[in-house]
N, C-alpha and C. Protein backbone atom coordinates (compact mmCIF):
# COMPACT_ATOMS: atom_id res chain seq x y z
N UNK A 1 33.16 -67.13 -87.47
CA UNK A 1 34.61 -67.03 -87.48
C UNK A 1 35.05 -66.71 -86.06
N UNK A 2 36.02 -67.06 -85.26
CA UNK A 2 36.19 -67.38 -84.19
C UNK A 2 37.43 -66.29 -84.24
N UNK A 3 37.27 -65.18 -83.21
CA UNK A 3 38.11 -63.83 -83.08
C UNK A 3 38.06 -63.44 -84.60
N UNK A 4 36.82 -62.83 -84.70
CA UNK A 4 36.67 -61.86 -86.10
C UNK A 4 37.32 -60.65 -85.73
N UNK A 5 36.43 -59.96 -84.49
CA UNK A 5 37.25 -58.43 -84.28
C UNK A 5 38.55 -58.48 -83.95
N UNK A 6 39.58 -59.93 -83.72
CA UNK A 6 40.40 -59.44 -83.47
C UNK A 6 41.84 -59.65 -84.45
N UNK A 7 40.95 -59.99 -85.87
CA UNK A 7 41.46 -60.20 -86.60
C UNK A 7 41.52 -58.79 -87.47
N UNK A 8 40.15 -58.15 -87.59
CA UNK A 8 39.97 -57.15 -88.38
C UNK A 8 41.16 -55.98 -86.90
N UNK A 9 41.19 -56.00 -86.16
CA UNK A 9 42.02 -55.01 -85.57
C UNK A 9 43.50 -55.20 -85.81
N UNK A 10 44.25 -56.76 -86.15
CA UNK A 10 45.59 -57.10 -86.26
C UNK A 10 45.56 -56.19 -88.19
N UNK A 11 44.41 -56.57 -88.69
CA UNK A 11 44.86 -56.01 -90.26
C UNK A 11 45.26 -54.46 -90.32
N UNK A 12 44.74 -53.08 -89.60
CA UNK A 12 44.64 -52.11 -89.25
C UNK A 12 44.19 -51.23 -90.29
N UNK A 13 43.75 -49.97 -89.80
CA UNK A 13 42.85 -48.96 -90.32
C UNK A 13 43.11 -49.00 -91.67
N UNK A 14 44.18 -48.46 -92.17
CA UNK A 14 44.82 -48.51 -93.69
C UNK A 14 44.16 -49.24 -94.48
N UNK A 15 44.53 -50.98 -94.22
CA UNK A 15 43.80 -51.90 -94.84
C UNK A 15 42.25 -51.72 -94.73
N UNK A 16 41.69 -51.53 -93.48
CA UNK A 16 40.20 -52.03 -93.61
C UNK A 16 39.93 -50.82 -94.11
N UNK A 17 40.56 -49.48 -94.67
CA UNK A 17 39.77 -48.40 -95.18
C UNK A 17 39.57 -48.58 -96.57
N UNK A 18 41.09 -49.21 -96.78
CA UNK A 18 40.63 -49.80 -98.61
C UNK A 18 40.04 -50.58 -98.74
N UNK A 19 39.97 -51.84 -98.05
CA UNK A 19 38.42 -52.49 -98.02
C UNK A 19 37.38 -52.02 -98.56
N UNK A 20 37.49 -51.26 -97.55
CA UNK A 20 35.58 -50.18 -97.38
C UNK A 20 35.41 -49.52 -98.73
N UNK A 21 37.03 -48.96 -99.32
CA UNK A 21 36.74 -48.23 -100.43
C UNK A 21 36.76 -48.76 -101.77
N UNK A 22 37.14 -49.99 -102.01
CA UNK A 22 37.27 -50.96 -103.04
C UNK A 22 36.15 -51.57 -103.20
N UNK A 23 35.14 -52.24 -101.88
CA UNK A 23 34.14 -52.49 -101.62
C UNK A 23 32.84 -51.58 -101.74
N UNK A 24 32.76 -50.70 -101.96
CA UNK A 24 32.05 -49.48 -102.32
C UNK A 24 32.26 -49.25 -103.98
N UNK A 25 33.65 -49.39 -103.93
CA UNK A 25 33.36 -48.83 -105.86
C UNK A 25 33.26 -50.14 -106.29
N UNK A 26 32.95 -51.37 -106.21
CA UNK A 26 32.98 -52.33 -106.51
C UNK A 26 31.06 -52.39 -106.79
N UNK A 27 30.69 -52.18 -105.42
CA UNK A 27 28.80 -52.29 -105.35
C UNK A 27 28.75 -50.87 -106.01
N UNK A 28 29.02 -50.08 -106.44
CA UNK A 28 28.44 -48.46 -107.69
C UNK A 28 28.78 -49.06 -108.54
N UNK A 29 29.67 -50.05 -109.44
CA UNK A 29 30.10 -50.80 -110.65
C UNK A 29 29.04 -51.18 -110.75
N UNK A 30 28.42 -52.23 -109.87
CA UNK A 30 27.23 -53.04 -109.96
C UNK A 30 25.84 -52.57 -110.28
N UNK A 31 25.72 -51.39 -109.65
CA UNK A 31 24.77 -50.84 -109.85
C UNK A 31 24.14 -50.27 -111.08
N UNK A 32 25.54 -49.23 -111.76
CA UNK A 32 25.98 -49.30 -113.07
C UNK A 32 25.39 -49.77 -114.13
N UNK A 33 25.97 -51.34 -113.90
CA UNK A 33 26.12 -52.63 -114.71
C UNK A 33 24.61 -52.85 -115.05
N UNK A 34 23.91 -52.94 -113.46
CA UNK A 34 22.32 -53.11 -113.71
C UNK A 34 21.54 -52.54 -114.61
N UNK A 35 22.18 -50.53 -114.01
CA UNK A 35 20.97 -49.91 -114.81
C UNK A 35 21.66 -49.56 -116.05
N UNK A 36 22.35 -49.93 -116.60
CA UNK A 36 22.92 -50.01 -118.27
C UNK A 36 22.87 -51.07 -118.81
N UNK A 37 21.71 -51.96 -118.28
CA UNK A 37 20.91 -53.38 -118.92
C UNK A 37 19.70 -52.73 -118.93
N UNK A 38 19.25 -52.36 -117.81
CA UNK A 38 17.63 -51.56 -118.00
C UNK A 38 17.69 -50.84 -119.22
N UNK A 39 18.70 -49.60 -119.27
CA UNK A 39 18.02 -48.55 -120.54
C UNK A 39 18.72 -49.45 -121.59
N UNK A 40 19.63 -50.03 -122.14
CA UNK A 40 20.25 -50.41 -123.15
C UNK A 40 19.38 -52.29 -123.56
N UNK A 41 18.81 -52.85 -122.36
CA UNK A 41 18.60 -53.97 -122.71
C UNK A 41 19.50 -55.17 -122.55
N UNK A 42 19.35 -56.66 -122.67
CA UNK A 42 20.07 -57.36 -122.59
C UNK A 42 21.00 -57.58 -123.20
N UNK A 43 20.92 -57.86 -124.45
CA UNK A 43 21.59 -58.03 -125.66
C UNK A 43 22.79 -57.07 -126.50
N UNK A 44 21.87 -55.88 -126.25
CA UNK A 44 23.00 -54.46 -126.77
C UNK A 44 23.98 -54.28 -124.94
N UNK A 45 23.32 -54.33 -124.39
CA UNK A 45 24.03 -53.84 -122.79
C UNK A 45 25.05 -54.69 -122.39
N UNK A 46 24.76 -56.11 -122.84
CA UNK A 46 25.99 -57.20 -122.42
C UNK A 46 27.04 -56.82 -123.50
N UNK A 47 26.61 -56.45 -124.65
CA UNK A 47 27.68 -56.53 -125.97
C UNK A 47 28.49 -55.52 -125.30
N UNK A 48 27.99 -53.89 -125.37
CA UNK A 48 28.68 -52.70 -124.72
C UNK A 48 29.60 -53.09 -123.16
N UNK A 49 29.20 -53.51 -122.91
CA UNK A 49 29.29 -53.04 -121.28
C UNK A 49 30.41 -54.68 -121.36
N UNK A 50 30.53 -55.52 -121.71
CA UNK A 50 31.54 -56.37 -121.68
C UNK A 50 32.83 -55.99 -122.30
N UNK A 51 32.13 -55.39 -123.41
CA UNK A 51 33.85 -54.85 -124.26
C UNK A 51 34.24 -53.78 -123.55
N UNK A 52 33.26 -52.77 -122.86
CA UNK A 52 34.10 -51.69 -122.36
C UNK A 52 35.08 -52.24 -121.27
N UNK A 53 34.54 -53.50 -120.58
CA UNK A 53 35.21 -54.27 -119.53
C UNK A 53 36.96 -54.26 -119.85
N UNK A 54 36.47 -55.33 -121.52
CA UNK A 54 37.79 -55.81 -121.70
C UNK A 54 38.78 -55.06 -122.31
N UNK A 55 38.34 -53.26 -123.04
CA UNK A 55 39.10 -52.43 -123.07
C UNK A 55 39.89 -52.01 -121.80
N UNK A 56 38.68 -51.81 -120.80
CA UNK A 56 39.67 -51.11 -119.98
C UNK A 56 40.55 -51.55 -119.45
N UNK A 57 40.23 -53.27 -119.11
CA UNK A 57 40.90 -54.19 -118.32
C UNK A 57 42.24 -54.33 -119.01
N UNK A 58 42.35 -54.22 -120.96
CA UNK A 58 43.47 -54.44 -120.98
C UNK A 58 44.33 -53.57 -121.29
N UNK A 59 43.57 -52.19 -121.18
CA UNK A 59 45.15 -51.16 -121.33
C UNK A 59 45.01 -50.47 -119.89
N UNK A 60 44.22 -50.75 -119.20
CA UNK A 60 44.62 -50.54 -117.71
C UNK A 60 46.25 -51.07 -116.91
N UNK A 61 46.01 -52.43 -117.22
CA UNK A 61 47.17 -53.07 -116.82
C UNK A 61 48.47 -52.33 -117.33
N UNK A 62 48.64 -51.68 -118.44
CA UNK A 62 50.33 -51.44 -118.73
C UNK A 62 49.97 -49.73 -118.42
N UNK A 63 49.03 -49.28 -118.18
CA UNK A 63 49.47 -47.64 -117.48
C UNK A 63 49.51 -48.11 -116.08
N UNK A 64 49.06 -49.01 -115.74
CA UNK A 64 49.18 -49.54 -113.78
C UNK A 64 50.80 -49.49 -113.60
């Protein structure tokens, strides 16, 4: 990408801190996700761990 740093300096601190911090709880989700397939398994872990998704995802939105 041609003037990266001087793109990430026009966005400023604010932005690239939520970056960093959205991007961080984003990879601990993941991690999560992994090891609640390890102890739970494929089958029970996708069932759980998808619906908790789509609970939260959809009464998240109307307390947002």
């Amino acid at each position: 990408v041609p003037n990266l740093f001087q793109a990430y300096g026009r966005a400023g601190a604010k932005v690239l801190f939520l970056v960093m911090v959205f991007g961080s709880c984003w990879g601990v989700g993941q991690i999560a996700f992994g090891k609640g397939l390890h102890y739970l398994g494929i089958g029970m872990g996708f069932s759980l761990q998808i619906g908790l998704i789509i609970v939260v995802g959809s009464l998240g939105a109307p307390v947002h």
